[in-house]
Structures are given as structure tokens and as C-alpha cells.
Protein backbone atom coordinates (compact mmCIF):
# COMPACT_ATOMS: atom_id res chain seq x y z
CA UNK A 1 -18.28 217.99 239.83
CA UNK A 2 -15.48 220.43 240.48
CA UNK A 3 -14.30 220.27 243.83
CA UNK A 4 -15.06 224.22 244.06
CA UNK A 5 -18.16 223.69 243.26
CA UNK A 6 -19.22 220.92 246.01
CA UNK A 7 -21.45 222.16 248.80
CA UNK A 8 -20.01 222.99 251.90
CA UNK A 9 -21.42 221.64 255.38
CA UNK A 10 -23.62 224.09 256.52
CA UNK A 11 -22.36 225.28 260.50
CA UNK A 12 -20.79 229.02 261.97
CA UNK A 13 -17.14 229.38 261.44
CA UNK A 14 -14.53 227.41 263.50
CA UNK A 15 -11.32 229.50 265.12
CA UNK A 16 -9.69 230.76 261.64
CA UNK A 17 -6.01 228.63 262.79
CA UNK A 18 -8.28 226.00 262.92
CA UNK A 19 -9.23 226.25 259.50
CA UNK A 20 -6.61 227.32 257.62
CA UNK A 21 -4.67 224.29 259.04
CA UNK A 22 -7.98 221.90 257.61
CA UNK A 23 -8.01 223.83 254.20
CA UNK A 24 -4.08 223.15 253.97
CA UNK A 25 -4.28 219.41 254.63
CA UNK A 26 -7.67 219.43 252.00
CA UNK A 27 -5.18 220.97 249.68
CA UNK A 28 -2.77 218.23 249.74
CA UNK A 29 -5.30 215.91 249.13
CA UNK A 30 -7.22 217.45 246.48
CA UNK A 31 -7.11 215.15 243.20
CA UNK A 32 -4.89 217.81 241.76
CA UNK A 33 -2.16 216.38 244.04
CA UNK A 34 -3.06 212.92 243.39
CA UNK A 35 -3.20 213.19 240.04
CA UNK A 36 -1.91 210.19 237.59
CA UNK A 37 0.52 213.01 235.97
CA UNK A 38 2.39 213.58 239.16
CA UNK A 39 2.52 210.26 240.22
CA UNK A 40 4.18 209.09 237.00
CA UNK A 41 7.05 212.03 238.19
CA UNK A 42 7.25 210.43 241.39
CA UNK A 43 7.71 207.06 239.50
CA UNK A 44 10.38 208.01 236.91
CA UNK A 45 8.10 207.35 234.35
CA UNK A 46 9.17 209.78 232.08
CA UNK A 47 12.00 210.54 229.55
CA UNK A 48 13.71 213.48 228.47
CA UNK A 49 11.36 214.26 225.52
CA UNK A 50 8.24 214.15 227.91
CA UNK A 51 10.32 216.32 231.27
CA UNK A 52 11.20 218.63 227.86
CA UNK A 53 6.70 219.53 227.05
CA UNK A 54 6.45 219.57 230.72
CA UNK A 55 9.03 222.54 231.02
CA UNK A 56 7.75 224.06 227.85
CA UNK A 57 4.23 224.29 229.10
CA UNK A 58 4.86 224.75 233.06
CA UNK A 59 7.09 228.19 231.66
CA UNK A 60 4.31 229.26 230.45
CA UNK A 61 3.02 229.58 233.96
CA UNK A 62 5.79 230.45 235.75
CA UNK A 63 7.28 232.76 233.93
CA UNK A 64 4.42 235.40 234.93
CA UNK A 65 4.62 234.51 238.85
CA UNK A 66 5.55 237.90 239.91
CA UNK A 67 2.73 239.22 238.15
CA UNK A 68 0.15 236.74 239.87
CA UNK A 69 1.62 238.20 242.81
CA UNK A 70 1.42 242.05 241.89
CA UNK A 71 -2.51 241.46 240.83
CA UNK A 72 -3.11 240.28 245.14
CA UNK A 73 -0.69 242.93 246.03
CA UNK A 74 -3.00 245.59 243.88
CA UNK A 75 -6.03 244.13 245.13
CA UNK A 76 -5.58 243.58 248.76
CA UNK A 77 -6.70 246.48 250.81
CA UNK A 78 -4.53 245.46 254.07
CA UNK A 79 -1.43 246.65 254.52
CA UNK A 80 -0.06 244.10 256.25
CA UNK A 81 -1.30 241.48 254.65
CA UNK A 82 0.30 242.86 251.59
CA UNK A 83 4.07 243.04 253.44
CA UNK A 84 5.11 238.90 252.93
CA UNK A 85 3.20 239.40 249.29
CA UNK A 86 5.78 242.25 248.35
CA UNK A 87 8.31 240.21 250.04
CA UNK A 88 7.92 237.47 247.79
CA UNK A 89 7.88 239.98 244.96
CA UNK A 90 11.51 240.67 245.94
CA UNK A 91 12.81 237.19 246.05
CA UNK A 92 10.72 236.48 242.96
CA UNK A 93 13.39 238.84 241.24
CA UNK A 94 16.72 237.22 242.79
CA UNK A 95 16.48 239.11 246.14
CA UNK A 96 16.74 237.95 249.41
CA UNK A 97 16.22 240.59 252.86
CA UNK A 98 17.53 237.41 255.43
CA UNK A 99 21.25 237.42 253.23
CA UNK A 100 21.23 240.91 252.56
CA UNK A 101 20.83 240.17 249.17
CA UNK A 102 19.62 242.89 246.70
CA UNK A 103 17.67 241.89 243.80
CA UNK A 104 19.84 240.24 240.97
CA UNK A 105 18.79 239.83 237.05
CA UNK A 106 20.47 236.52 236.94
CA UNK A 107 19.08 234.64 239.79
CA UNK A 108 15.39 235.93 239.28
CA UNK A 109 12.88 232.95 239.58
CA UNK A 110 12.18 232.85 235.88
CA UNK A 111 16.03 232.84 235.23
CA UNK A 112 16.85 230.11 237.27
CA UNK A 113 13.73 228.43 235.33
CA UNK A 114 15.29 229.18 232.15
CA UNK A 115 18.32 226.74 233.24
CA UNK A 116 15.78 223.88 233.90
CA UNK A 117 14.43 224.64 229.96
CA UNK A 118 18.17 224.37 228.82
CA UNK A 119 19.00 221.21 230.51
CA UNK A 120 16.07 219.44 228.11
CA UNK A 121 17.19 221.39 225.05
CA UNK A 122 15.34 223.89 225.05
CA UNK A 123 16.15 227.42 223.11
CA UNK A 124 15.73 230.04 225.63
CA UNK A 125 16.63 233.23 222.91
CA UNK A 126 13.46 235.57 223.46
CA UNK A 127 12.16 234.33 220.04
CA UNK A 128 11.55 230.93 221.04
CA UNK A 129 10.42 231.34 224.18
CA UNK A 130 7.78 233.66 222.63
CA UNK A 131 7.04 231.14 220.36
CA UNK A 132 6.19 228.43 222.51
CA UNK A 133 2.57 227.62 222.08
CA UNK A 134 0.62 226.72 224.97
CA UNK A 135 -1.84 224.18 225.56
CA UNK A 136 -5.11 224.71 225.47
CA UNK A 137 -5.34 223.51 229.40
CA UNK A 138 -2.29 225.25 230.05
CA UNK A 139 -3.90 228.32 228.46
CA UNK A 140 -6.62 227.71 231.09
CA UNK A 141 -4.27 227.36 233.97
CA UNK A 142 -2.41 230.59 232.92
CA UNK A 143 -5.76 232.60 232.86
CA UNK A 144 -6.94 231.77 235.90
CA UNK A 145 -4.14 233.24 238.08
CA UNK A 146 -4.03 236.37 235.30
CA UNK A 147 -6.58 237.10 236.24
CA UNK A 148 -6.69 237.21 239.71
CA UNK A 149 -6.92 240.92 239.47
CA UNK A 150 -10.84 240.52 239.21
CA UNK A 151 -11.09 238.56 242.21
CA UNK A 152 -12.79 238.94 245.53
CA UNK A 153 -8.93 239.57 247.44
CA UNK A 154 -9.71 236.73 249.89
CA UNK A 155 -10.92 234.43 246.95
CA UNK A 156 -7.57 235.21 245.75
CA UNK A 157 -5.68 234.82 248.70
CA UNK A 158 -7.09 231.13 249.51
CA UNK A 159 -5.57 230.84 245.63
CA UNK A 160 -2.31 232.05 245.97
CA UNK A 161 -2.03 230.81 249.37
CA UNK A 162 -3.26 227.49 250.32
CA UNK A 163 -3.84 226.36 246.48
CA UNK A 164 -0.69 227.31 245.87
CA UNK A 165 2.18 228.56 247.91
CA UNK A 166 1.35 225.89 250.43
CA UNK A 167 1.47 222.88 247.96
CA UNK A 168 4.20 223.83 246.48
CA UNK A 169 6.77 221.79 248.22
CA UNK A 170 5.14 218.49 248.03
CA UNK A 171 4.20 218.28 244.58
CA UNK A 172 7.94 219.96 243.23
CA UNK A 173 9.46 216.99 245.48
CA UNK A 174 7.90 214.86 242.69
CA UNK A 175 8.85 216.88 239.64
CA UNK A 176 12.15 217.00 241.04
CA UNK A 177 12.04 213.23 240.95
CA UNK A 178 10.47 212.61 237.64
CA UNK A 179 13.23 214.92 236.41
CA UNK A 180 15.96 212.88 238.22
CA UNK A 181 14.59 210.14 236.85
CA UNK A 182 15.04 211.75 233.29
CA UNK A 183 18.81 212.09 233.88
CA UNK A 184 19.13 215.39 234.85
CA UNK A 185 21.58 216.87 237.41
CA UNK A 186 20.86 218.48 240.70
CA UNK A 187 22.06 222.28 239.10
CA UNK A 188 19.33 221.28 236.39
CA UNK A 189 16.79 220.94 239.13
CA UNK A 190 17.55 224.09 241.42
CA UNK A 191 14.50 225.52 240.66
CA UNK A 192 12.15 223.06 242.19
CA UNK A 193 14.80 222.49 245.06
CA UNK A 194 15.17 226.16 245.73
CA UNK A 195 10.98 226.12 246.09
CA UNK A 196 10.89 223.50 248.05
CA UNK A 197 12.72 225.15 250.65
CA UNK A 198 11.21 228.99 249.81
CA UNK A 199 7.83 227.79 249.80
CA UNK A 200 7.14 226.73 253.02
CA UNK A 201 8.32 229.96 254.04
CA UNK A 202 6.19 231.55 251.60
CA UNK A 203 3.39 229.67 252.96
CA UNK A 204 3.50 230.62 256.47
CA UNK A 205 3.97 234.20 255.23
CA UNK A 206 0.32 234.03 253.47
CA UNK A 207 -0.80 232.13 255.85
CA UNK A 208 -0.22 234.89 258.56
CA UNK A 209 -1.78 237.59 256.40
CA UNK A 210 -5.14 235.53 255.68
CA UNK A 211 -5.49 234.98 258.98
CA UNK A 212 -6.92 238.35 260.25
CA UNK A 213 -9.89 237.68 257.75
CA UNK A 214 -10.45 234.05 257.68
CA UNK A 215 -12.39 234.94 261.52
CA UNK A 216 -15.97 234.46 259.94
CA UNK A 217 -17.57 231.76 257.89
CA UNK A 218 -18.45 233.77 255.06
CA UNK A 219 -14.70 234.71 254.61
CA UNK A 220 -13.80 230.91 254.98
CA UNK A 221 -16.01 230.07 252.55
CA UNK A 222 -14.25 232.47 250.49
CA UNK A 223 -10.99 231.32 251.19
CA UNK A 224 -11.96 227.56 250.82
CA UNK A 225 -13.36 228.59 246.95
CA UNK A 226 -10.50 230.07 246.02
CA UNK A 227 -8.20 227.72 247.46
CA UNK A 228 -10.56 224.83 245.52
CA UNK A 229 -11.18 226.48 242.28
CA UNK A 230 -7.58 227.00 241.70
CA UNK A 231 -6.52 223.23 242.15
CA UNK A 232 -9.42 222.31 239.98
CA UNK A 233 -7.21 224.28 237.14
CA UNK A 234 -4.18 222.69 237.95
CA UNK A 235 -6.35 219.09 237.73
CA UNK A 236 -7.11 220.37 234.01
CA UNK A 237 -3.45 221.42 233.26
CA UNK A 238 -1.88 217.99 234.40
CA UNK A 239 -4.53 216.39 232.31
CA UNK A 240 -3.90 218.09 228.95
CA UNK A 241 0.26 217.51 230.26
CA UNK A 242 -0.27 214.10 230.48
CA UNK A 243 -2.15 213.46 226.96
CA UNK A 244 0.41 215.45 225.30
CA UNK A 245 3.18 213.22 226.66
CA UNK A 246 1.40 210.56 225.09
CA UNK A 247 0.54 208.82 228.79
């Protein structure tokens, strides 16, 4: 059984800090985050050939980020809950407000990204990046958040937020590794070690914003779905990751 799908205990809705703060730590130990694939990063396990699919497929994903986080943007009737989405949105694309820093074509998220894909050999011409051919589970994965745009906004918020944004610093701590491991250099890695740091910030900033409607317990059970379903997709993407690295 997926986790999303497991019943939930029955009771009326604790203080929404309360929750959030249980849904985060049920995050980090969701079987998504335990899963044989990332431990083999943390390990060193792999070589340069098997860091090299793992960069292929994960571009897949992240190369659409900003537009996972345009869909809640579109779809989130709040308008401050909206403000640290759009914020993102702006770093996403090389910006930072705290330095000033306007938004810059060369340092945008999938940019940086694109250096990781070089360091493994890689082509990164338009051509073969459009040719990459995605996984069937990574096809999955990339689905889900396209199409967040259909969601229930707090569904997708407990997606985006705790199922995402908020794991994001543990589990690129072990990518990074796995690609140390590989022989690659700390400029090769700055996209994981530029999340690490981002993310938690990111975190907080959704984390805020789902607040004001994570008061009631049909909301948290909203938020705890979403949150859920989400990881359940990344369980299915490290799965078809790890067969095609031949684990």
C-alpha cells in the first residue's frame, strides 16, 4: 500500500504548528528517503557512468521546477501565501532580493544544473537535452508535479512543501556524496550544495504560508495526502533509477 493511501487515525485536528512540524519529520522518514537508491549515494556506491543516468533522468525533473512552482502560484487563491512561492520563482531564475541580486540567465537553477550534466559528459546543446528519453518512472515523477495545476491548492501545497521543499536538504546531502564519491569536484556539485542551503529557507517560507489553512483536520488531511502521495512518486522514480544503474 502507498503510504498516501494508508488510513489516517481518526481524532479533530491538533494546533496546525503542531502538525506541520509531525508531517515534516513523517517526511523524512517516508521510505522515499530511506530508499536503497539513496543510500547507495550516501555509500559511494556509484561510478561515473551510473551519477551520469542519474543526472540525465533527475534533469528531466528539474529542469521544469519553476513551472511546478507557477502551477501553486496560479492555483493558490491567498495572496500571501503566494508571496515566498513567487519568491522562489525569482531565485529559481538566478535572482536573489537578500543580495540585491536581479535575475541572471546564467545562474538560473536549471543552468547551474546544466554544469552538474557536463561534469559526467553530458551534451547540454538544446538537441540533446531534448533528446534525452525519460524513464518510464521518471515519466511518472515528472507528471505528477505537472500537473499540480489540477490539484486541490492545499493538496498541492503539502506537495511542494513538506514532500518537497522540506526534504530537500537531507536527501541532496547524499547525492552530493554519491557524486563525491564518483570523483567529481565541489564546482560540479554546486547545485545540490546551493539547495541545501536555499531549501531550508524555502521550507520555512511554505511552511509559513500553509500554515493559515492547515487550522482544521480536513485541511491536514489534505496537506498530509499531498505531502504522502508525492513521496510515493519519488519511491517509484528511485526505483526505476536504481534498475537502470544496473543495482
Amino acid at each position: 500500500m502507498l503510504v498516501a493511501e494508508r488510513p489516517v487515525a481518526k481524532g479533530g485536528a491538533v494546533s496546525a504548528e503542531a502538525f506541520v512540524d509531525q508531517l515534516q519529520e513523517d517526511c523524512l522518514n517516508h521510505p522515499a528517503m530511506k530508499h536503497s537508491y539513496l543510500k547507495r549515494f550516501e555509500n559511494r556506491e556509484l561510478n561515473k557512468d551510473q551519477v551520469k543516468i542519474f543526472a540525465e533522468q533527475y534533469y528531466c525533473f528539474s529542469r521544469h521546477f519553476s513551472r511546478y512552482l507557477a502551477a501553486l502560484v496560479a492555483i493558490t487563491p491567498d495572496e500571501a501565501s503566494r508571496a515566498p512561492l513567487i519568491k522562489n520563482l525569482h531565485e529559481e531564475y538566478g535572482g536573489r532580493q537578500e543580495e540585491n541580486q536581479d535575475m541572471d540567465a546564467e545562474r538560473t537553477h536549471p543552468a547551474i544544473f546544466r554544469m552538474f550534466l557536463r561534469s559526467v559528459g553530458i551534451d547540454t546543446s538544446p538537441e540533446a537535452l531534448h533528446a534525452i528519453k525519460p524513464l518510464p518512472e521518471t515519466k511518472l515523477f515528472v507528471d505528477k508535479y505537472l500537473n499540480i495545476r489540477f490539484l486541490n491548492y492545499i493538496e498541492a501545497f503539502g506537495g511542494m512543501g513538506p514532500g518537497t521543499e522540506y526534504i530537500v536538504p537531507q536527501m541532496y546531502t547524499l547525492v552530493r556524496e554519491g557524486c563525491r564519491g564518483a570523483g567529481l569536484s565541489e564546482d560540479d556539485v554546486l547545485f545540490f550544495s546551493a539547495h541545501i542551503e536555499l531549501d531550508v529557507e524555502h521550507a520555512e517560507g511554505i511552511k509559513d504560508s500553509l500554515l493559515p489553512f492547515a487550522q482544521t483536520a480536513d485541511h491536514q488531511e489534505l496537506l498530509r495526502f499531498g505531502a504522502m502521495d508525492f513521496l510515493d512518486a519519488r519511491t517509484v522514480l528511485w526505483d526505476g533509477l536504481e534498475r537502470a544503474s544496473g543495482f
